[in-house]
C-alpha atoms as a PDB file:
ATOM      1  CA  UNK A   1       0.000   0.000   0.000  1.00  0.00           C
ATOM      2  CA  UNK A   2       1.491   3.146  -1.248  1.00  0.00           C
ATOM      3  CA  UNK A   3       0.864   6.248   1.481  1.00  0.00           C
ATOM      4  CA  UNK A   4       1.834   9.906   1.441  1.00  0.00           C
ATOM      5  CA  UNK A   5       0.111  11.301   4.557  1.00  0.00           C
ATOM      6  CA  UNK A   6      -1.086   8.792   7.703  1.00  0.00           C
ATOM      7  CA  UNK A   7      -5.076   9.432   8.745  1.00  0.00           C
ATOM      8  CA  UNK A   8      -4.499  10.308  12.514  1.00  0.00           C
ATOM      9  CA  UNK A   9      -7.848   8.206  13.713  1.00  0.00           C
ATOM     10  CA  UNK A  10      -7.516   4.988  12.076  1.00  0.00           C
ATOM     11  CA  UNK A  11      -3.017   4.830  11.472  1.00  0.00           C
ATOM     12  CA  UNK A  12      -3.989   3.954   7.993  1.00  0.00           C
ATOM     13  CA  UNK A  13      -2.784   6.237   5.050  1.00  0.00           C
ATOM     14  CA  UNK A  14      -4.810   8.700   4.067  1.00  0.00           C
ATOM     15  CA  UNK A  15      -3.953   8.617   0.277  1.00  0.00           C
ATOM     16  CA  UNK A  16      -3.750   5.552  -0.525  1.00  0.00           C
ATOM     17  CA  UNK A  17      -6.065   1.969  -2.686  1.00  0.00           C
ATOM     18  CA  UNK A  18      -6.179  -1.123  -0.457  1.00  0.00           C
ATOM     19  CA  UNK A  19      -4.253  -4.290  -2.184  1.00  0.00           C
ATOM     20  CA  UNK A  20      -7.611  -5.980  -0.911  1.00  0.00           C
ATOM     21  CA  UNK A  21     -11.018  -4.600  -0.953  1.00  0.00           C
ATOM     22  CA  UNK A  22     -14.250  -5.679   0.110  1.00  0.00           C
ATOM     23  CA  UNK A  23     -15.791  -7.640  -2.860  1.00  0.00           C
ATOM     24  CA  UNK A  24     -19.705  -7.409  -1.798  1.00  0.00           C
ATOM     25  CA  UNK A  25     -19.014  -3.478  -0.726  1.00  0.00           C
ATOM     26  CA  UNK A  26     -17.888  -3.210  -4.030  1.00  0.00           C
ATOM     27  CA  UNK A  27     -21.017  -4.627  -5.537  1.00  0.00           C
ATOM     28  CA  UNK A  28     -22.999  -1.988  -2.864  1.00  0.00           C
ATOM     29  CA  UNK A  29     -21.020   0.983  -4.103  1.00  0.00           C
ATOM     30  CA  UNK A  30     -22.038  -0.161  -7.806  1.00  0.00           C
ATOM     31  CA  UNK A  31     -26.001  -0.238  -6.757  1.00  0.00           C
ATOM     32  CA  UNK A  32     -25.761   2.969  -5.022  1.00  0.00           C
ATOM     33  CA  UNK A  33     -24.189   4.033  -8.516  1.00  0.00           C
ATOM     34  CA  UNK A  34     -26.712   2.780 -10.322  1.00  0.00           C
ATOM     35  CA  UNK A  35     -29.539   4.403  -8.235  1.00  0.00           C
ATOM     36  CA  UNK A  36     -27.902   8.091  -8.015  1.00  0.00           C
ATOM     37  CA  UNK A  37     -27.369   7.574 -12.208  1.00  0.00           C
ATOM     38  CA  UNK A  38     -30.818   6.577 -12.059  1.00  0.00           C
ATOM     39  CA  UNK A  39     -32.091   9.490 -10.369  1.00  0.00           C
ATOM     40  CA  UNK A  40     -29.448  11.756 -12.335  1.00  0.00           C
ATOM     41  CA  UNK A  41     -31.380  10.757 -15.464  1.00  0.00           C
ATOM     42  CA  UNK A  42     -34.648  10.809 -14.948  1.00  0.00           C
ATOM     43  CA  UNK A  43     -34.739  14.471 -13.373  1.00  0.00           C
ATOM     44  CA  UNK A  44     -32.401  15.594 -15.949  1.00  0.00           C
ATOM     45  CA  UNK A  45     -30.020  16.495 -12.967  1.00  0.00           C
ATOM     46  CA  UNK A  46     -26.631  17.059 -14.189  1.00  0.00           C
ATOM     47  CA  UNK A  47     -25.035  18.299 -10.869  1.00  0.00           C
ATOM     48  CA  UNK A  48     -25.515  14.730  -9.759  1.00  0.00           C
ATOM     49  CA  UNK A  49     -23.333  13.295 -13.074  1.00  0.00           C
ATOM     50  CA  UNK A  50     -20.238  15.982 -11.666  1.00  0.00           C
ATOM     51  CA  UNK A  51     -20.907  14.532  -7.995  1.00  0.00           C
ATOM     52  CA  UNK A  52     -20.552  11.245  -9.005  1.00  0.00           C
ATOM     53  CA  UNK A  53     -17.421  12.372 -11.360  1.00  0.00           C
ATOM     54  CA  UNK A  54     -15.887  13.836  -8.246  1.00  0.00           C
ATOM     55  CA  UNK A  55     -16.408  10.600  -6.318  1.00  0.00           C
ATOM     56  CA  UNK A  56     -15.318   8.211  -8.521  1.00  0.00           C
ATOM     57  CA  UNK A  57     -12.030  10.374  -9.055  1.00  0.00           C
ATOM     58  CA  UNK A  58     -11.824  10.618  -5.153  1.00  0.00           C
ATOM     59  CA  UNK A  59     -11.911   6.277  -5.221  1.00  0.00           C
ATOM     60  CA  UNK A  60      -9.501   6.336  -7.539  1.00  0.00           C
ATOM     61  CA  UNK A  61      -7.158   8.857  -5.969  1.00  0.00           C
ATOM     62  CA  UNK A  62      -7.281   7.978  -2.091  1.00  0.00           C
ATOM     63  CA  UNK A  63      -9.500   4.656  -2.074  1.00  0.00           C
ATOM     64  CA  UNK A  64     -13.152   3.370  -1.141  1.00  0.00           C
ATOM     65  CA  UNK A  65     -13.027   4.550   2.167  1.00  0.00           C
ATOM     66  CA  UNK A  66     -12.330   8.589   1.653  1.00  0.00           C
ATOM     67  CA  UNK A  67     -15.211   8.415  -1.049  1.00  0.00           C
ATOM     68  CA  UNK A  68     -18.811   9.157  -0.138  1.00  0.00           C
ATOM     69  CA  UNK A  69     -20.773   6.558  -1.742  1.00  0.00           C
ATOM     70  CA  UNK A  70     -18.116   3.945  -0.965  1.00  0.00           C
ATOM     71  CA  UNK A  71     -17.975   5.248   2.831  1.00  0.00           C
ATOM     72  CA  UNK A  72     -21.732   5.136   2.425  1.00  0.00           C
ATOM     73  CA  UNK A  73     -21.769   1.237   1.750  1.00  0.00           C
ATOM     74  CA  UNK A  74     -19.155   0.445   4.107  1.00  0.00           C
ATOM     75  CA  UNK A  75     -21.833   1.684   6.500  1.00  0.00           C
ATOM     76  CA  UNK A  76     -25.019  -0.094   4.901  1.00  0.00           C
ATOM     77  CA  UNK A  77     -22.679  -3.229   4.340  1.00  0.00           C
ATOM     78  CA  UNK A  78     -23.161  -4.887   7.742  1.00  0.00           C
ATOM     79  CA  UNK A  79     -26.390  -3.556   8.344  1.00  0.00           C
ATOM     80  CA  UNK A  80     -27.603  -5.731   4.896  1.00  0.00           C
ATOM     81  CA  UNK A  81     -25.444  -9.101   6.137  1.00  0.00           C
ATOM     82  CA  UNK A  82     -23.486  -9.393   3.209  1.00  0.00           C
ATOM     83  CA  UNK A  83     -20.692 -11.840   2.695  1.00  0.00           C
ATOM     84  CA  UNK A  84     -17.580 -10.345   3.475  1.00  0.00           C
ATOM     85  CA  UNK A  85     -15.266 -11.554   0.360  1.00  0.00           C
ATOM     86  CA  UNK A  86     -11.947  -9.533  -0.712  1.00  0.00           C
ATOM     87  CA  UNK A  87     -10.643  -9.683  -3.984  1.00  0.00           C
ATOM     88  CA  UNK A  88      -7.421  -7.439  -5.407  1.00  0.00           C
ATOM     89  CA  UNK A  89      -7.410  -3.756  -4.903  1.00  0.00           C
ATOM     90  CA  UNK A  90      -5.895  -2.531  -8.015  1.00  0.00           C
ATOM     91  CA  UNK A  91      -8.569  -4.180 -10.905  1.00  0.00           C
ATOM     92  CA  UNK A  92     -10.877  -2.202  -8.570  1.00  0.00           C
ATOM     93  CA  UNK A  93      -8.987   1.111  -8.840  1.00  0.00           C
ATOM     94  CA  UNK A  94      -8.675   0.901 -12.294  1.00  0.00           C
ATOM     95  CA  UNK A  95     -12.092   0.617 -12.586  1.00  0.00           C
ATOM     96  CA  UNK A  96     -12.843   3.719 -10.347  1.00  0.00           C
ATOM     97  CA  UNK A  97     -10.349   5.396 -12.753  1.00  0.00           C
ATOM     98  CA  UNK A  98     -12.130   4.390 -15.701  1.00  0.00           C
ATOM     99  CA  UNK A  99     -15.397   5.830 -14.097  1.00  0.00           C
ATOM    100  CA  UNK A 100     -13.958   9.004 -13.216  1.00  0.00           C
ATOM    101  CA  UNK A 101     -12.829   9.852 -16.941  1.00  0.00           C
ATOM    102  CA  UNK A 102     -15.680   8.757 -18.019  1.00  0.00           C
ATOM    103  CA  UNK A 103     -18.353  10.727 -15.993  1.00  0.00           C
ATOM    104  CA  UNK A 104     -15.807  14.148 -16.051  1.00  0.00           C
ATOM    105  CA  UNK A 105     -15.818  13.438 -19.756  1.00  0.00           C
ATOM    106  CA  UNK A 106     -20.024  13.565 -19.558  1.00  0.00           C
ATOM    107  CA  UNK A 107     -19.775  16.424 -17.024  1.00  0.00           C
ATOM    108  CA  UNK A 108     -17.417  18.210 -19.727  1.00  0.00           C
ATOM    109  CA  UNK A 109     -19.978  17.449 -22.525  1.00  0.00           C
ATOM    110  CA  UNK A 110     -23.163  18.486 -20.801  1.00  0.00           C
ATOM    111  CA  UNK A 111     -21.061  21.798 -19.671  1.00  0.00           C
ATOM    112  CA  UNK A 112     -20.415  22.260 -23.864  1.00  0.00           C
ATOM    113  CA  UNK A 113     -24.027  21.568 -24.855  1.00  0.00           C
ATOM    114  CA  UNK A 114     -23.653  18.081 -25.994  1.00  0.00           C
ATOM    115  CA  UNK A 115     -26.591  17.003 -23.628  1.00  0.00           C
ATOM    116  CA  UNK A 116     -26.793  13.316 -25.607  1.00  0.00           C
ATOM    117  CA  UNK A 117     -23.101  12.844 -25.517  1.00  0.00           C
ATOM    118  CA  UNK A 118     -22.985  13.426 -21.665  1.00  0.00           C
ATOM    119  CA  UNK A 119     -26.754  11.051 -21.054  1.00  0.00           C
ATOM    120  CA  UNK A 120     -25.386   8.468 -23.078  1.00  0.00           C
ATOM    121  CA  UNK A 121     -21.645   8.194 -21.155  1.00  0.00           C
ATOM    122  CA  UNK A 122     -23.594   8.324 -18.063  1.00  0.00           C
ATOM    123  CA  UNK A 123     -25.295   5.510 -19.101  1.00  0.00           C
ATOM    124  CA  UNK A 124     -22.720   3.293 -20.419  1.00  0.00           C
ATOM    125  CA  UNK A 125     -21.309   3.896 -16.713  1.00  0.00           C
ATOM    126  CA  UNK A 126     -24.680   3.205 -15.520  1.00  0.00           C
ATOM    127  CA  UNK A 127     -25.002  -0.297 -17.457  1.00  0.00           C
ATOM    128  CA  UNK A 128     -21.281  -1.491 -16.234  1.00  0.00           C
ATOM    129  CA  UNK A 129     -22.369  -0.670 -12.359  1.00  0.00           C
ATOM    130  CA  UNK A 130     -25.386  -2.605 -13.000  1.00  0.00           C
ATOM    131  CA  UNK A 131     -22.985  -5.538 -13.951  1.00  0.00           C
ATOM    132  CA  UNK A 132     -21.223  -5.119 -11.155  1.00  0.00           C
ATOM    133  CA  UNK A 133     -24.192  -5.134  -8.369  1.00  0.00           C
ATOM    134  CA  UNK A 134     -26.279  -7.423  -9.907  1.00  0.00           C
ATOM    135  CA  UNK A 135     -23.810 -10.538 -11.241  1.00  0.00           C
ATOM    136  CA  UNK A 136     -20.314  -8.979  -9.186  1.00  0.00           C
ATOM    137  CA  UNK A 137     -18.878  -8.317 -13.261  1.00  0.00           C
ATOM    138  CA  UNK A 138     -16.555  -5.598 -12.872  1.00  0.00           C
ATOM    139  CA  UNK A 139     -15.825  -5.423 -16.984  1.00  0.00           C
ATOM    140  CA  UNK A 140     -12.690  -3.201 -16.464  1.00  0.00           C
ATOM    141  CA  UNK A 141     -10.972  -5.801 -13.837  1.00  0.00           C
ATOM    142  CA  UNK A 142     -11.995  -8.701 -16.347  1.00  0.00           C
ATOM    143  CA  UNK A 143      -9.853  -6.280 -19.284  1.00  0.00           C
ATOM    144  CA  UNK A 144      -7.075  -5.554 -16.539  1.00  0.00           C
ATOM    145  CA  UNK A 145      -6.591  -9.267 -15.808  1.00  0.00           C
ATOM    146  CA  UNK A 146      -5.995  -9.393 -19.701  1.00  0.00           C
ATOM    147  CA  UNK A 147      -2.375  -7.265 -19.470  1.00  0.00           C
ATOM    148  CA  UNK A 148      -1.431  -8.319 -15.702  1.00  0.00           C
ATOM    149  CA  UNK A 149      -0.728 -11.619 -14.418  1.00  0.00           C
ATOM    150  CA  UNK A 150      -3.304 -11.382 -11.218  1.00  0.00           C
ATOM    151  CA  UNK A 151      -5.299 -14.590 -10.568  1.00  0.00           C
ATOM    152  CA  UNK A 152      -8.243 -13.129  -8.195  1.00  0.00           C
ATOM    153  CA  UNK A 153      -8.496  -9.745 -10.390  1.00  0.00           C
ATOM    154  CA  UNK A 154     -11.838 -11.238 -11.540  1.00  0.00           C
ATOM    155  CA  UNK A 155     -12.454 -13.796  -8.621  1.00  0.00           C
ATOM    156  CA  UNK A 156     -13.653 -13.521  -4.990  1.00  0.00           C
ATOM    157  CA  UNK A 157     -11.551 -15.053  -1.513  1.00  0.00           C
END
């Protein structure tokens, strides 16, 4: 785990991705996705596309735990009895990566007029969360096991 400043509660770095993550709070994150897309689309709001930009770029940057919706199902987790399973950190970052660009590229597009351009990213996004919550697909971790050798990239422990 790479760190450059310790959180003074917890001892754990502040900015850094787990090598392990929680593989069903992963799945919760995705659903919560899914659901603020959801409501993103059908009342047209386009703040919530830049919120959920911002989050997925603050996963990607500093991990699951310093971003809302991921602190959000870290707290829902245990209250819903799900299955505590890890599987590798960095498939997972990628894919928050991947989300980021592509809901700041929507954000970008509904900021230039291009309304369609920024709907239909958002829902491309939408559709892969939906994989993710509903079957525990993560498509980008399935394409990152492609270039590096990682064994559980696409598995659960």
């Amino acid at each position: 785990m790479s760190s450059f400043v310790v959180h003074l509660r917890s001892g754990r770095p502040f900015l850094s991705f787990p090598d392990r993550v929680n593989a069903a709070g992963a799945r919760l994150t995705a659903g919560l996705v899914v659901a603020t897309a959801a409501v993103a689309g059908l009342t047209h709001a386009r703040w919530l596309v830049a919120l959920l930009a911002a989050d997925f770029a603050a996963r990607a940057l500093v991990g699951p735990r310093q971003s809302p919706v991921g602190r959000l199902a870290s707290e829902l987790a245990p209250h819903l009895r799900l299955r505590k399973t890890t599987t590798s950190g960095a498939p997972k970052q990628m894919a928050a990566t991947a989300g980021a660009v592509m809901l700041i590229a929507a954000t970008v597009a509904f900021a230039r007029g291009a309304a369609t351009l920024g709907w239909s990213l958002t829902a491309v996004l939408a559709l892969f969360a939906s994989l993710e919550a509903v079957f525990g697909l993560c498509v980008v971790c399935r394409v990152y096991s492609l270039f590096v050798d990682c064994p559980d990239c696409v598995g659960e422990k």
